[in-house]
N, C-alpha and C. Protein backbone atom coordinates (compact mmCIF):
# COMPACT_ATOMS: atom_id res chain seq x y z
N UNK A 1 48.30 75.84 28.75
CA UNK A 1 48.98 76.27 27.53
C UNK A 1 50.35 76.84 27.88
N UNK A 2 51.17 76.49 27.14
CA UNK A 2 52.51 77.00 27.09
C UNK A 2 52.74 78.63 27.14
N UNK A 3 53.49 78.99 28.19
CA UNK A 3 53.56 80.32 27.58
C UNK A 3 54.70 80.51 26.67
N UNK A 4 54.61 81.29 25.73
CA UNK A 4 55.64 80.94 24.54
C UNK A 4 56.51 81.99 24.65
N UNK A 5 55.88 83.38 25.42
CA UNK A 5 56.64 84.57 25.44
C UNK A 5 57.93 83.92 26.44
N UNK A 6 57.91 83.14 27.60
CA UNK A 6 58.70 82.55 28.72
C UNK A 6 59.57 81.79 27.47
N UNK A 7 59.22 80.43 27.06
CA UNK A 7 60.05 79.98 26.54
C UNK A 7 60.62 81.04 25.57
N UNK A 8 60.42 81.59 24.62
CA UNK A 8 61.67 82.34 24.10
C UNK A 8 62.49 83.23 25.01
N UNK A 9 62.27 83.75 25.63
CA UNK A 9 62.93 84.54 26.76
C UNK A 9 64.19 83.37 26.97
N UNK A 10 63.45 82.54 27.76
CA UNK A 10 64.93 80.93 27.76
C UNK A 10 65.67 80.77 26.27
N UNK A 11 65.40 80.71 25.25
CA UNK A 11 66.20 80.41 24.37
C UNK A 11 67.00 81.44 24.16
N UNK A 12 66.32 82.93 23.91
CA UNK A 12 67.41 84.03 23.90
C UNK A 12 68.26 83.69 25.00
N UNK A 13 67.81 83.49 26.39
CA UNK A 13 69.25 83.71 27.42
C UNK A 13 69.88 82.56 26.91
N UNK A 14 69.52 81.31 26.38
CA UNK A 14 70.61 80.50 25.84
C UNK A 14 71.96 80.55 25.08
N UNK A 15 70.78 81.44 24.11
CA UNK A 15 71.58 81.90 22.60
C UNK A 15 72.60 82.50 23.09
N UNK A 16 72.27 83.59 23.86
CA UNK A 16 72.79 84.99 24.27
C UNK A 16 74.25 84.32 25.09
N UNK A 17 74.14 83.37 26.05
CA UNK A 17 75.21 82.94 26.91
C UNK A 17 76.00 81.99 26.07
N UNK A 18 76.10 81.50 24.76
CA UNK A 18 76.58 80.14 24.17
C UNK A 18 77.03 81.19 23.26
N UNK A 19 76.64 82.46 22.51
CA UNK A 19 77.43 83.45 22.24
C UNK A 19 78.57 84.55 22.69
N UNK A 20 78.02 84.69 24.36
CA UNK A 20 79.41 85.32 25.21
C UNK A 20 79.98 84.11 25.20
N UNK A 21 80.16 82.59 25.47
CA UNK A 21 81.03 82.06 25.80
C UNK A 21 82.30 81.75 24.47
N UNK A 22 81.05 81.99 23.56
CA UNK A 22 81.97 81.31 21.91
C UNK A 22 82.91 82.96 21.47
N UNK A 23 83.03 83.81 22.15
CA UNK A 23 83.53 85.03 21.94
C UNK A 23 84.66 85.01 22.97
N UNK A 24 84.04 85.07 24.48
CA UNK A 24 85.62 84.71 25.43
C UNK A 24 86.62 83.90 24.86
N UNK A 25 85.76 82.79 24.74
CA UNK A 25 87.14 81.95 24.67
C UNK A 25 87.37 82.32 23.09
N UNK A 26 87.02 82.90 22.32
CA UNK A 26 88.08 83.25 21.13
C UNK A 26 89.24 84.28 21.39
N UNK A 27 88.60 84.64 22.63
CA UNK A 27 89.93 86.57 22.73
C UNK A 27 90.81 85.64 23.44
N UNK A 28 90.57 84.42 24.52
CA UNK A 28 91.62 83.80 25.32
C UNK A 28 92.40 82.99 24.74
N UNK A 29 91.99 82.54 23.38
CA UNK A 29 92.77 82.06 22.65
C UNK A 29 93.56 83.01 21.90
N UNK A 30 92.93 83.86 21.55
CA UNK A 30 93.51 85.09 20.38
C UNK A 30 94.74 85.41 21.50
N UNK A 31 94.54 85.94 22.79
CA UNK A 31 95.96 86.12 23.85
C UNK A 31 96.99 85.22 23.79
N UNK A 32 96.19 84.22 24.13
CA UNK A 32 97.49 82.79 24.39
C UNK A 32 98.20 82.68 22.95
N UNK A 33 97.98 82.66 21.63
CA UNK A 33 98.67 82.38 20.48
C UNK A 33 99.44 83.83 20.53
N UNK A 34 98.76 84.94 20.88
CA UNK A 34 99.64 86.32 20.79
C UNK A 34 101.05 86.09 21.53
N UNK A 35 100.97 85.42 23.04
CA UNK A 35 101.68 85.27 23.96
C UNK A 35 102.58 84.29 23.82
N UNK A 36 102.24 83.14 22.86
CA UNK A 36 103.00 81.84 22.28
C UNK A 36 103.98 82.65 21.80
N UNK A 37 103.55 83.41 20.39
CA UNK A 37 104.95 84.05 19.31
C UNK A 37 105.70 84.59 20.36
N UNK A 38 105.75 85.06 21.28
CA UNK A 38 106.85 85.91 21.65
C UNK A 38 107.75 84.84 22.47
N UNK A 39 107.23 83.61 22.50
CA UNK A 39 108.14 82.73 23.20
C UNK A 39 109.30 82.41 23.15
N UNK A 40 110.61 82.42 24.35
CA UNK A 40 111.54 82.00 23.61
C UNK A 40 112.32 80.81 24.25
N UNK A 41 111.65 80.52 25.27
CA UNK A 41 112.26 79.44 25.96
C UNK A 41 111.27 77.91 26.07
N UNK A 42 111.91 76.76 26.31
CA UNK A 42 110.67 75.56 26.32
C UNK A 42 109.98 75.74 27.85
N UNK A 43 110.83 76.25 28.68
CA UNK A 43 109.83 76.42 30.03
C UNK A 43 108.83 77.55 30.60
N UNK A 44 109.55 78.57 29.43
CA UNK A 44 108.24 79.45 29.41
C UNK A 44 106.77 78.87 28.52
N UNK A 45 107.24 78.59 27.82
CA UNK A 45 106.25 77.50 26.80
C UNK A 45 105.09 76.96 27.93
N UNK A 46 105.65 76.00 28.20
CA UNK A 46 105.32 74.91 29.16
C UNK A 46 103.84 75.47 29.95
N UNK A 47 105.07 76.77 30.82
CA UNK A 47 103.88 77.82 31.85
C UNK A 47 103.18 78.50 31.16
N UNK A 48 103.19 78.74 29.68
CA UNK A 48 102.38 79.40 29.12
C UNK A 48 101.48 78.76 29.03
N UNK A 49 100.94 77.18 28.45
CA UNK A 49 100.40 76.76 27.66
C UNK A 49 99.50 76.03 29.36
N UNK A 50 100.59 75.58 30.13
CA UNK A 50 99.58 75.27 31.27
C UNK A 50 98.88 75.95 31.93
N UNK A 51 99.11 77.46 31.99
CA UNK A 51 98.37 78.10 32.39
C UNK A 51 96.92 78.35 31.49
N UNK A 52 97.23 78.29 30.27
CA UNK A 52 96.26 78.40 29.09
C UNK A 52 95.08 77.34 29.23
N UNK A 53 95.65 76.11 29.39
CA UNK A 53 94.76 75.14 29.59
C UNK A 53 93.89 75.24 30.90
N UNK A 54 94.57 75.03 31.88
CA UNK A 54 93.59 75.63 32.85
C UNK A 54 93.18 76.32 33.41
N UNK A 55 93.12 77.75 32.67
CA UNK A 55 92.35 78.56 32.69
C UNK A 55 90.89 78.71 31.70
N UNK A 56 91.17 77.87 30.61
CA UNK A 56 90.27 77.10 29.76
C UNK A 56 89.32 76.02 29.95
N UNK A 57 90.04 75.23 30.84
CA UNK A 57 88.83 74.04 31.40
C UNK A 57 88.46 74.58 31.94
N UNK A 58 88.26 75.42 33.24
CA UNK A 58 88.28 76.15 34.47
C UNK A 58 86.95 76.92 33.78
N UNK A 59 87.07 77.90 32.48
CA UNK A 59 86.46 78.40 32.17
C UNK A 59 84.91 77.56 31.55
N UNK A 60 85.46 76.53 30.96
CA UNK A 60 84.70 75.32 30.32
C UNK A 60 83.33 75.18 30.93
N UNK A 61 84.01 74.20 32.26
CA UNK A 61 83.42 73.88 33.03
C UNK A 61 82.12 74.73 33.77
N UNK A 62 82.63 75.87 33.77
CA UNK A 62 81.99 76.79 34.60
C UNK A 62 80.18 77.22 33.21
N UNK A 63 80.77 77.46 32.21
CA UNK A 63 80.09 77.73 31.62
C UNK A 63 78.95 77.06 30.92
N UNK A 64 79.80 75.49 30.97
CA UNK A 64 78.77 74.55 30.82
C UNK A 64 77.72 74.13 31.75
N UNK A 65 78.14 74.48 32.79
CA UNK A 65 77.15 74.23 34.39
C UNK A 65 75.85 75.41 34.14
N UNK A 66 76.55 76.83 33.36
CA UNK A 66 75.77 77.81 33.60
C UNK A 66 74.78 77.57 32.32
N UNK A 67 74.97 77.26 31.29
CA UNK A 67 74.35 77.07 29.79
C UNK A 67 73.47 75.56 30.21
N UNK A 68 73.74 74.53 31.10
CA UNK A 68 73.41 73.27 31.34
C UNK A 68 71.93 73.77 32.21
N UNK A 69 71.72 74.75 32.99
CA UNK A 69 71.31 75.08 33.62
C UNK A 69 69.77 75.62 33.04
N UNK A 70 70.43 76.75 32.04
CA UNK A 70 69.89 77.33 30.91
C UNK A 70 68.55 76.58 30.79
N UNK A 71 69.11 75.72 29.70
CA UNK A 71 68.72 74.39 29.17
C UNK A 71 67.54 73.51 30.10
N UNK A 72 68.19 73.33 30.58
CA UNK A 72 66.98 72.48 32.18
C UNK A 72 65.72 73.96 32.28
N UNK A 73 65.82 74.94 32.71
CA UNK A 73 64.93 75.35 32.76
C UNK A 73 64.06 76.06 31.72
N UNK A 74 64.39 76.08 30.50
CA UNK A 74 64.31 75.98 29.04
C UNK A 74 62.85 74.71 28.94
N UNK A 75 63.60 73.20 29.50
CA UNK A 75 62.99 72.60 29.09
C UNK A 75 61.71 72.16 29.62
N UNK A 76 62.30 72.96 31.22
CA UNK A 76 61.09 72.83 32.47
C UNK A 76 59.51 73.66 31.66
N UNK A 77 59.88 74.83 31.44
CA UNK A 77 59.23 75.43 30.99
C UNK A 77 58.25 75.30 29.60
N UNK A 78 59.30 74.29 28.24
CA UNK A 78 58.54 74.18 27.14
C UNK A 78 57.42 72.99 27.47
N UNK A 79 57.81 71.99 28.40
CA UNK A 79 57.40 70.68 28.60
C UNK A 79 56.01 70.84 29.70
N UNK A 80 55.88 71.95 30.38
CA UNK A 80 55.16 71.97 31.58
C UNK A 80 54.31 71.86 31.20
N UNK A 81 53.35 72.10 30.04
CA UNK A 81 51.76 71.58 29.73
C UNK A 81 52.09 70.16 29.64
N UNK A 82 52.65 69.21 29.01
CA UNK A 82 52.54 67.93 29.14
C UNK A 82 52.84 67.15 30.38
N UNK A 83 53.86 68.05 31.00
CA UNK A 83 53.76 66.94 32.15
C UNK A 83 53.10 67.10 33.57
N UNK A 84 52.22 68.20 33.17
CA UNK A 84 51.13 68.92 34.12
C UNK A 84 50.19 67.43 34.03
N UNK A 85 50.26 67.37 32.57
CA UNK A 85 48.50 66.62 32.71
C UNK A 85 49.23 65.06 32.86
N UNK A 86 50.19 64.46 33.17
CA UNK A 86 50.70 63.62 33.65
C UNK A 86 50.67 63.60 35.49
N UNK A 87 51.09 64.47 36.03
CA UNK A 87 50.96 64.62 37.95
C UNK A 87 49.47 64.69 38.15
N UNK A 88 49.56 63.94 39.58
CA UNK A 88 47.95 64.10 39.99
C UNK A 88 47.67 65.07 40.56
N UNK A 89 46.16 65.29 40.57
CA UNK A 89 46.08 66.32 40.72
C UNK A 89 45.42 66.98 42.34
C-alpha cells in the first residue's frame, strides 16, 4: 500500500519549490525593469538586459533540474505499489 503521508510530503516539497521559484524570478524581474527605467545609454541597455538573461536561464535551468527531480521521486513513490507487483520477486 501506498504510503500517502510520503507522497504528500513530495507534493508539498513540489508545491513549496515551484512557489519559491515563481516568486524569485518575479523580484529578478521586478529589479531588472527597476534597473531598465533608469537607463540611459544603448550599451548600458545591452549589459543590462544580458546580464538579465543569463542570470535567468542560469537560474531556469537550475531550478528545473531541482523541481525535475522533485517530480521523479514524487512519482517513484506514488507508483511503487504497482510496480512492486510487476519486479520479481
Amino acid at each position: 500500500m501506498t504510503d500517502f503521508t510520503s507522497v504528500q510530503k513530495q507534493l508539498t516539497a513540489i508545491t513549496t519549490a515551484q512557489t519559491d521559484f515563481a516568486k524569485s524570478s518575479f523580484e529578478a524581474s521586478k529589479a531588472y525593469f527597476e534597473k531598465l527605467a533608469g537607463v540611459k545609454s544603448p550599451d548600458k541597455f545591452v549589459e543590462l538586459t544580458t546580464e538579465y538573461a543569463k542570470s535567468a536561464q542560469e537560474t531556469f535551468v537550475s531550478e528545473a533540474t531541482k523541481i525535475g527531480e522533485l517530480y521523479k521521486t514524487f512519482a517513484q513513490e506514488a507508483f511503487r505499489p504497482f510496480t512492486s507487483s510487476f519486479l520479481p520477486k
